[in-house]
Protein backbone atom coordinates (compact mmCIF):
# COMPACT_ATOMS: atom_id res chain seq x y z
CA UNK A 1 16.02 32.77 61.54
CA UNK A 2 19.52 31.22 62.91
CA UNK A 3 18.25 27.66 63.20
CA UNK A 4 21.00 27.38 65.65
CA UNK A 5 18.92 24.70 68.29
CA UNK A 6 17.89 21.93 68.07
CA UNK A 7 14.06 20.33 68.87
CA UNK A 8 12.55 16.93 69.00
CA UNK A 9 9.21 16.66 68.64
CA UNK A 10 7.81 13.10 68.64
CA UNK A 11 3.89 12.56 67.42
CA UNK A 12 5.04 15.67 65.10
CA UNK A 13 3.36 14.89 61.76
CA UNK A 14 -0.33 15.92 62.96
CA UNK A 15 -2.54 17.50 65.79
CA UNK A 16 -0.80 18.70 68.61
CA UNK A 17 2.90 17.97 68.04
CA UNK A 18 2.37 19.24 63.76
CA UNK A 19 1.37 22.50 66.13
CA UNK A 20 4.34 22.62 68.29
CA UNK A 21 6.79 21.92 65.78
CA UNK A 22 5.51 25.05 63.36
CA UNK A 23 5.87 26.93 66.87
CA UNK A 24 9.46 25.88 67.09
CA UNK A 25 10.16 26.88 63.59
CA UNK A 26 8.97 30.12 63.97
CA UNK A 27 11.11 30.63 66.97
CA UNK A 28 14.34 29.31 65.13
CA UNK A 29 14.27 26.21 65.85
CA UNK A 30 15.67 22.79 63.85
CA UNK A 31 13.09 20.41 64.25
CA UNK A 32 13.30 16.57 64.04
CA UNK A 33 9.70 14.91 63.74
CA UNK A 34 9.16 11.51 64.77
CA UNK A 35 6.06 9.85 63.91
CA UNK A 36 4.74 6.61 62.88
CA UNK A 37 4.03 7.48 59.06
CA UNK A 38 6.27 8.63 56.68
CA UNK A 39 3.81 10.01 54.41
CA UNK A 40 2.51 12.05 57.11
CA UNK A 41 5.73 13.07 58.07
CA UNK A 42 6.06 14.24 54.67
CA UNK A 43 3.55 16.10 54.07
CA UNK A 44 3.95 18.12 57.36
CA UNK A 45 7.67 18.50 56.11
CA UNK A 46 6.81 19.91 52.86
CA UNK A 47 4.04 22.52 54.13
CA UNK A 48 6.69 24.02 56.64
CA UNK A 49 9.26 24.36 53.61
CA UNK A 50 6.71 26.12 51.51
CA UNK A 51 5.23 28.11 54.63
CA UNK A 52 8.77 29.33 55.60
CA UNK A 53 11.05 28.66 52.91
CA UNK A 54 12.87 26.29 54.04
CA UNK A 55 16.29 25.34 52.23
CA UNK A 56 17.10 21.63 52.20
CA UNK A 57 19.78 22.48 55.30
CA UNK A 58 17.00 23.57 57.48
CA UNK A 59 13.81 21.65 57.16
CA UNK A 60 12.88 19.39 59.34
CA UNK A 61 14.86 15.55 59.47
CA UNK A 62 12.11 12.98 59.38
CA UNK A 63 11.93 9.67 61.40
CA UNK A 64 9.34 7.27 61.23
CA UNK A 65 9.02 4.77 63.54
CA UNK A 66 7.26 3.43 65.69
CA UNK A 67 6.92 4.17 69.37
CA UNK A 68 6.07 0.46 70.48
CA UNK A 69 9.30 -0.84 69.06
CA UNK A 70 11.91 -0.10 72.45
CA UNK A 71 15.05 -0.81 70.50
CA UNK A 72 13.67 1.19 67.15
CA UNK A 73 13.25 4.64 69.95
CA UNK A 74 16.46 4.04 71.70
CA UNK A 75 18.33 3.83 68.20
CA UNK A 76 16.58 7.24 67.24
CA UNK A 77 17.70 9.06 69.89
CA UNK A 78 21.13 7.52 70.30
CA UNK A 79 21.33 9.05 66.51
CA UNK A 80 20.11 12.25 66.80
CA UNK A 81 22.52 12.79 70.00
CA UNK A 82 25.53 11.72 67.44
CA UNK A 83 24.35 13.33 64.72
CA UNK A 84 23.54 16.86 66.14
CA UNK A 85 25.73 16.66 69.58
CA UNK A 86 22.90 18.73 71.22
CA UNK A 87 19.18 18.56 71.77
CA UNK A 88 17.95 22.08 73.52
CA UNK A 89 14.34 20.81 73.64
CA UNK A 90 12.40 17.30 73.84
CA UNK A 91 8.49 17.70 72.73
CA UNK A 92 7.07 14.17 73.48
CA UNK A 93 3.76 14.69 71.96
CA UNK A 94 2.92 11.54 70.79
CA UNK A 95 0.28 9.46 72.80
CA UNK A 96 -2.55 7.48 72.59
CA UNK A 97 -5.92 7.21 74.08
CA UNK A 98 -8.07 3.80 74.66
CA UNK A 99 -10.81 3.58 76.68
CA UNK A 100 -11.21 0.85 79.37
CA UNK A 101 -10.11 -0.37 82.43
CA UNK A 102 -10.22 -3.74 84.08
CA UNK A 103 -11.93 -5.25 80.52
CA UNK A 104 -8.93 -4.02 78.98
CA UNK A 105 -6.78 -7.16 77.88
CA UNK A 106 -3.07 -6.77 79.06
CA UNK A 107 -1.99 -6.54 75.19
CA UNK A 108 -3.97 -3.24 75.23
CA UNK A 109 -2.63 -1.99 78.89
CA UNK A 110 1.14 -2.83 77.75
CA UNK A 111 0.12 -0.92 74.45
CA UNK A 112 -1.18 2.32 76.76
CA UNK A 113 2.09 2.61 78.91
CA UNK A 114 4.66 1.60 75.89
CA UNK A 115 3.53 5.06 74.25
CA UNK A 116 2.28 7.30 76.56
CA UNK A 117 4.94 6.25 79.36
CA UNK A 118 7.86 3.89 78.47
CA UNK A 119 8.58 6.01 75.12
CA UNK A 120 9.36 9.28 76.88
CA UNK A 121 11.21 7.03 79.55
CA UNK A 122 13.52 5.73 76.40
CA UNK A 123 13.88 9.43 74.77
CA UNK A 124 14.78 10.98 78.03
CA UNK A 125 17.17 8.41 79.23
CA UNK A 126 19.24 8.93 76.44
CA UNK A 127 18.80 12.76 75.74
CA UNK A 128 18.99 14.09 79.22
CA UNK A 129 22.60 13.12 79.72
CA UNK A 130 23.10 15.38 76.60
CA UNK A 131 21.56 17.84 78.42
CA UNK A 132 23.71 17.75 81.44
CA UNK A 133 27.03 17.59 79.34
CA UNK A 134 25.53 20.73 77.27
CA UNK A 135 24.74 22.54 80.16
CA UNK A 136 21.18 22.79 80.23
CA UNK A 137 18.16 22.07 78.26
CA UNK A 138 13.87 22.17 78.17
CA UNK A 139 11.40 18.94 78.10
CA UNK A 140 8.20 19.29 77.48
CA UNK A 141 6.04 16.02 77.94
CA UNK A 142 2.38 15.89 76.97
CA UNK A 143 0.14 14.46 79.57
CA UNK A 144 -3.32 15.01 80.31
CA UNK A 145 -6.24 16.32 82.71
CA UNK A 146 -6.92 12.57 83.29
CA UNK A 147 -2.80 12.77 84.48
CA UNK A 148 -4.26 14.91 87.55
CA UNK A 149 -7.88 13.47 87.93
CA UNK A 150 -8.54 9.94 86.81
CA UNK A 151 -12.05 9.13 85.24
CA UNK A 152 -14.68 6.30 85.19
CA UNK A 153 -13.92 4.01 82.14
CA UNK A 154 -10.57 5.37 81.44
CA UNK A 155 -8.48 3.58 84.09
CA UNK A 156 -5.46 2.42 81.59
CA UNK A 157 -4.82 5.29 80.22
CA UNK A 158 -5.51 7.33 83.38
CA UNK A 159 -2.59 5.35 84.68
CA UNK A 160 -0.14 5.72 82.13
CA UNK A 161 -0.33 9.33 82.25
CA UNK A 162 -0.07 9.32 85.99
CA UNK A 163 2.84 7.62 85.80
CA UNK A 164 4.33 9.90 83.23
CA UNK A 165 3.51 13.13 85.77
CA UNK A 166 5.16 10.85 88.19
CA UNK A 167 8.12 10.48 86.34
CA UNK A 168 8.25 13.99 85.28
CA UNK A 169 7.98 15.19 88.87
CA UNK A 170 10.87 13.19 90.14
CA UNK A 171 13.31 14.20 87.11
CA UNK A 172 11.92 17.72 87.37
CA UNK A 173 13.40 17.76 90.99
CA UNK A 174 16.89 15.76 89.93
CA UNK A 175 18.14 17.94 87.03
CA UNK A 176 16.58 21.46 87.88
CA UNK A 177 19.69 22.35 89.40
CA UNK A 178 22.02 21.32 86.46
CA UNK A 179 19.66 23.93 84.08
CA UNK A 180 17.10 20.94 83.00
CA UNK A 181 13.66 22.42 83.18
CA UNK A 182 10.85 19.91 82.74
CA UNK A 183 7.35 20.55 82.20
CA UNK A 184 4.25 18.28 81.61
CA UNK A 185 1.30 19.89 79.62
CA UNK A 186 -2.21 18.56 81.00
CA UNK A 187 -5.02 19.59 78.90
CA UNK A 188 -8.59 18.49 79.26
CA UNK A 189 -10.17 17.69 75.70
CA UNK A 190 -8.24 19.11 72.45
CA UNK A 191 -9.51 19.16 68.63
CA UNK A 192 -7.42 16.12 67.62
CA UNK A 193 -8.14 13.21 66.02
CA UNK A 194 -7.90 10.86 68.82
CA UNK A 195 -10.30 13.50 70.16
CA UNK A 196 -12.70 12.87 67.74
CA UNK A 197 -11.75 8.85 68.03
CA UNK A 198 -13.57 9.33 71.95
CA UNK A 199 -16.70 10.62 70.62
CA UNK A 200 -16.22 13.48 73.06
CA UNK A 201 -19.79 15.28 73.35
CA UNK A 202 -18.13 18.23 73.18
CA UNK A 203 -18.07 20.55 69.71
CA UNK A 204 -14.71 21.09 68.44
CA UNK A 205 -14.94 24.56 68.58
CA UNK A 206 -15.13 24.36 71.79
CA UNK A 207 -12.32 22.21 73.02
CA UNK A 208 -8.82 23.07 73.25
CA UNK A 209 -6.98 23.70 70.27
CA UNK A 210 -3.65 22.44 69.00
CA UNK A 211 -2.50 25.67 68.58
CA UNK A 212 -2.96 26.86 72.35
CA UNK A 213 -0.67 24.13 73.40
CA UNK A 214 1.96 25.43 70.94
CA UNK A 215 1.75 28.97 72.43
CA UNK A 216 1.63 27.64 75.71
CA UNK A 217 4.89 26.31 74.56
CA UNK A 218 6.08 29.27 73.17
CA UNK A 219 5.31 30.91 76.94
CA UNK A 220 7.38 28.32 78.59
CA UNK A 221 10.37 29.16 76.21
CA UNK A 222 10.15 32.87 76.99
CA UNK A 223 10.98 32.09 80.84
CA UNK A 224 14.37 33.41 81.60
CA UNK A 225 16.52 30.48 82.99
CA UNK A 226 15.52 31.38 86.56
CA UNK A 227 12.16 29.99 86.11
CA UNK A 228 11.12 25.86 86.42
CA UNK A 229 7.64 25.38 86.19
CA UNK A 230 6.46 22.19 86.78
CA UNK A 231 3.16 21.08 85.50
CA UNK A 232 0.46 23.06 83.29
CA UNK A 233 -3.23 22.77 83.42
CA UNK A 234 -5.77 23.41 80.79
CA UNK A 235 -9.49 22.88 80.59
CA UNK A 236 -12.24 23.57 78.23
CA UNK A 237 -14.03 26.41 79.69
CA UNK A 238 -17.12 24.48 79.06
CA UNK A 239 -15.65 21.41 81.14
CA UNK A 240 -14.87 23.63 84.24
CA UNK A 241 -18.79 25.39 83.90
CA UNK A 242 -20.20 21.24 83.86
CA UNK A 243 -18.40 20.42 86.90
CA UNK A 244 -18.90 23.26 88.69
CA UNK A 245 -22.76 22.79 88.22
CA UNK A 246 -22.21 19.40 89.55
CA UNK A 247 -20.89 20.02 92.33
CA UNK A 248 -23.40 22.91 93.42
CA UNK A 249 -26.36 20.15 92.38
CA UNK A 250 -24.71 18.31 94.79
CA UNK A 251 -24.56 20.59 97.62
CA UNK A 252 -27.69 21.31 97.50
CA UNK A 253 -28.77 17.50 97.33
CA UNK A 254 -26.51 17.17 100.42
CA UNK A 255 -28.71 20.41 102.13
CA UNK A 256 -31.49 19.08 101.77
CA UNK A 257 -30.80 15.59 102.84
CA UNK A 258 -28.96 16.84 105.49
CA UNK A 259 -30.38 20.25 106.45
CA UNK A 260 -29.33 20.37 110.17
CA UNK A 261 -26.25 19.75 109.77
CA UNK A 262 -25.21 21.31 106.94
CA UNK A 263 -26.77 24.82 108.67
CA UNK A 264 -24.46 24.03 111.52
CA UNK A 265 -21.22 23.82 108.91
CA UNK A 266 -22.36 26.91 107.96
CA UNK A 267 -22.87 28.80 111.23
CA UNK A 268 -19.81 27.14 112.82
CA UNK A 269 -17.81 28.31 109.55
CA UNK A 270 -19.10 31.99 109.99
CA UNK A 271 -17.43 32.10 113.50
């Protein structure tokens, strides 16, 4: 492996982005974690070097910090743009998840957009300049299904990642042309910690792993330059059977409630 680009992958100690940053490796990739704990970033650090042999040039630089602190995230990304001149792909992987909505305190819905907004905001502000002067570059920005379809009970942290898509949506559009692509990654329930944090109902064997986000960002990488996609979904197959029994028990609620007109939808529909 050449090692010759360079990845950031924040939230890259565990779960999702520990995933996507053994992805990386594998595809040649220099990765710089960011995470809040430096044992954690440690110990992801030393099971790449054993996994891949690793010399001391190219395993992964570790920076802990935290993703609260605005002038802590600017700094690390003003120093990994000095220290490497180039970034050819941004992984913001780190997020949170607390539920809530109007009961939520505003500590708690400042909290929700500082990580899971406002810190890719402050990575990308500074990195896709880089980008432009470089001539091109990827960002991948993890989102959510409740980025697409907001739940009951979730309303802060619905929001936040609706205003990431947001963002990603109008940058996707500005810098496509000057070789930026930027995707956002919105997957329903995944086997992670913060997962388990929820108290999902759902076995873990039966969400979505860590592991098929990193190939679904190994998938993205093998687009040829020609290619932008904008937005990926992914959903538990057990998540898409649930809804789509609830919204048959629901037709057939509204047929029998409403039997003469719903034949008449039908009839008028065959025409």
């Amino acid at each position: 492996m050449d090692f010759d680009r360079i990845a950031v992958v924040t939230g890259g100690s565990r779960g999702i982005g520990k995933a996507v940053a053994r992805e990386l490796i594998e595809c040649g990739y220099q990765v710089i974690l960011i995470a809040r704990s430096m044992k954690n970033l440690e110990a992801a650090k030393e099971e790449f070097v054993r996994a891949y042999s690793l010399s001391d040039e190219n395993s992964p630089e570790l920076l802990a910090l935290d993703l609260l602190d605005e002038k802590r995230v600017t700094e690390a990304a003003e120093h990994i743009v000095s220290k490497y001149g180039r970034v050819d792909l941004l992984f913001n992987g780190a997020g949170i998840s607390i539920p809530g909505t109007l009961e939520q305190d505003v500590k708690t819905f400042d909290t929700l957009f500082a990580v899971n907004l406002r810190a890719p905001f402050l990575l990308m502000k500074v990195i896709i300049p880089l980008m432009v002067k470089q001539g091109g570059g990827r960002i991948i920005n993890m989102a959510s299904r409740n980025g697409k379809v907001a739940v009951s009970k979730l309303g802060g942290y619905s929001a936040a990642k609706f205003g990431l898509m947001g963002l990603d949506e109008s940058l996707y559009r500005e810098f496509s042309s000057q070789g930026i692509s930027i995707t956002t990654v919105c997957p329903g329930w995944v086997n992670t910690d913060m997962a388990a944090g929820e108290g999902g109902s759902m076995s873990p064997k039966k969400m979505i792993q860590p592991e098929d986000i990193a190939k679904t960002v190994r998938w993205l990488l093998s687009m040829t330059p020609s290619v932008r996609v904008m937005d990926v979904l992914l959903e538990c197959a057990g998540d898409v059977e649930k809804r789509a029994s609830v919204e048959l028990a629901k037709l057939y609620e509204l047929r029998s409630r409403h039997r003469e007109e719903f034949d008449s939808i039908i009839v008028d529909g065959s025409k």
